[in-house]
Protein backbone atom coordinates (compact mmCIF):
# COMPACT_ATOMS: atom_id res chain seq x y z
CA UNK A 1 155.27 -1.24 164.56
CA UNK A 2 159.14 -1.19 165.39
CA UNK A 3 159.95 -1.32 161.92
CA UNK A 4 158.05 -0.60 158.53
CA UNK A 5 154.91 -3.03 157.54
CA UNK A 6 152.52 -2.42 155.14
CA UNK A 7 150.38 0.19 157.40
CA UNK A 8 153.36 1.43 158.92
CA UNK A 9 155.42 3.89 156.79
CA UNK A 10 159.23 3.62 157.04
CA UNK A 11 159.50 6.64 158.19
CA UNK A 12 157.34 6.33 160.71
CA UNK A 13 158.13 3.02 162.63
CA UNK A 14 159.36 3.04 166.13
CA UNK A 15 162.89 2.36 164.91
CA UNK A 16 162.91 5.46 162.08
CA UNK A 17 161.18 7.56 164.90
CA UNK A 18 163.78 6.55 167.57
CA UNK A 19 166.84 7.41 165.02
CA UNK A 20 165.67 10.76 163.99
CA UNK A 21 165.22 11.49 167.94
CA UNK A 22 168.53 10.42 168.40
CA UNK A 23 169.64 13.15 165.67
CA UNK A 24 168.42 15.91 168.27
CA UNK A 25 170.35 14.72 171.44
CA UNK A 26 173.41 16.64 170.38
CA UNK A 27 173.38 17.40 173.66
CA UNK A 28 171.09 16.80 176.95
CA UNK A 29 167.49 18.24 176.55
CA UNK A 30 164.40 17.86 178.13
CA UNK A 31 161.28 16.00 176.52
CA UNK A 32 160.06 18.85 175.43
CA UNK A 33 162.58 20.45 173.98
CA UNK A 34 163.26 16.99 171.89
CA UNK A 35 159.65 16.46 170.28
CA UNK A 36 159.48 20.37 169.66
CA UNK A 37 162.98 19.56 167.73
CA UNK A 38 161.61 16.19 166.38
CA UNK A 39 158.71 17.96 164.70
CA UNK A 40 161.02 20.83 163.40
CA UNK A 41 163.72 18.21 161.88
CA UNK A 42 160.42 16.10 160.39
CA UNK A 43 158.92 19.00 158.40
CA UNK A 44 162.36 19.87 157.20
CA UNK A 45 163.38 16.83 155.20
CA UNK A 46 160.03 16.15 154.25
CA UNK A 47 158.72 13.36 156.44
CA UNK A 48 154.93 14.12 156.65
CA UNK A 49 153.22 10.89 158.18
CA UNK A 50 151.70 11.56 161.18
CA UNK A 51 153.91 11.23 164.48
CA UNK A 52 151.83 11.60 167.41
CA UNK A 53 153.70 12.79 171.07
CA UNK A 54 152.43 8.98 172.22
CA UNK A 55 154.27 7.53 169.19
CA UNK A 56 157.58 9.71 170.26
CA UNK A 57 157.26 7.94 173.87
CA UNK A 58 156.90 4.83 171.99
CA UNK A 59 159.86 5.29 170.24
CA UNK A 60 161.63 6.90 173.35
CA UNK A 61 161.03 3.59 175.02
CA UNK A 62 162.44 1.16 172.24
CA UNK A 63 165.59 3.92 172.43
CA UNK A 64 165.90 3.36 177.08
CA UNK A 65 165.37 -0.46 175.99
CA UNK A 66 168.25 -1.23 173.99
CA UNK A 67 170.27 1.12 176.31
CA UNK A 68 170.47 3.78 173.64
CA UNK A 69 169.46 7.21 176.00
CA UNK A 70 169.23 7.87 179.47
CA UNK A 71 167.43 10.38 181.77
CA UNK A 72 169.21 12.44 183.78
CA UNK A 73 167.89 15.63 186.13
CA UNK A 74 165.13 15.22 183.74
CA UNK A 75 167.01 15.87 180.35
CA UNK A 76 167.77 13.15 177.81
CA UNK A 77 170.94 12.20 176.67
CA UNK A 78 172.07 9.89 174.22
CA UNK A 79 174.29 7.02 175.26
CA UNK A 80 177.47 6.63 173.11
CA UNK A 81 177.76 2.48 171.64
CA UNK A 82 181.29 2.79 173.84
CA UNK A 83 179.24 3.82 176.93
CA UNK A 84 176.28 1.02 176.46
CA UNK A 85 176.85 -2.00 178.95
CA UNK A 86 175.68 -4.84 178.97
CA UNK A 87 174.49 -5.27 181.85
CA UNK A 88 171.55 -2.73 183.10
């Protein structure tokens, strides 16, 4: 599920998913605004398996557990690798 297996495309797993959301945090956005993007980017270099908004949270959540975005006044942001402690 977090990466590619034989019923889970590669670019569909959890850790695909979460790097293509992190290709729309250019700057802070809300959910929303993020899987609207997310779909947009998807259709636009071709990456037709299904994503489901429950697969984005899924893939949200692998991104807040290895420290890789943040929510702040309810927009996203993407944490920089300089900016990632290791302590949480």
């Amino acid at each position: 599920m977090i990466t590619p297996t034989k019923g889970i495309a590669p670019d569909r797993c959890l850790l695909a998913v979460g790097a293509q959301v992190l290709l729309q945090l250019d700057e802070p956005r809300t959910v929303s605004q993020t899987w609207a993007r997310l779909k947009t980017w998807r259709r636009e270099h071709h990456h037709y398996s299904p994503v489901s908004f429950g697969w984005f949270v899924l893939a949200l959540d692998v991104l807040f557990g290895i420290g890789a975005v943040e929510l702040h006044e309810d927009l996203l942001v993407a944490r920089s690798a300089d900016a990632a402690s290791p302590q949480r």
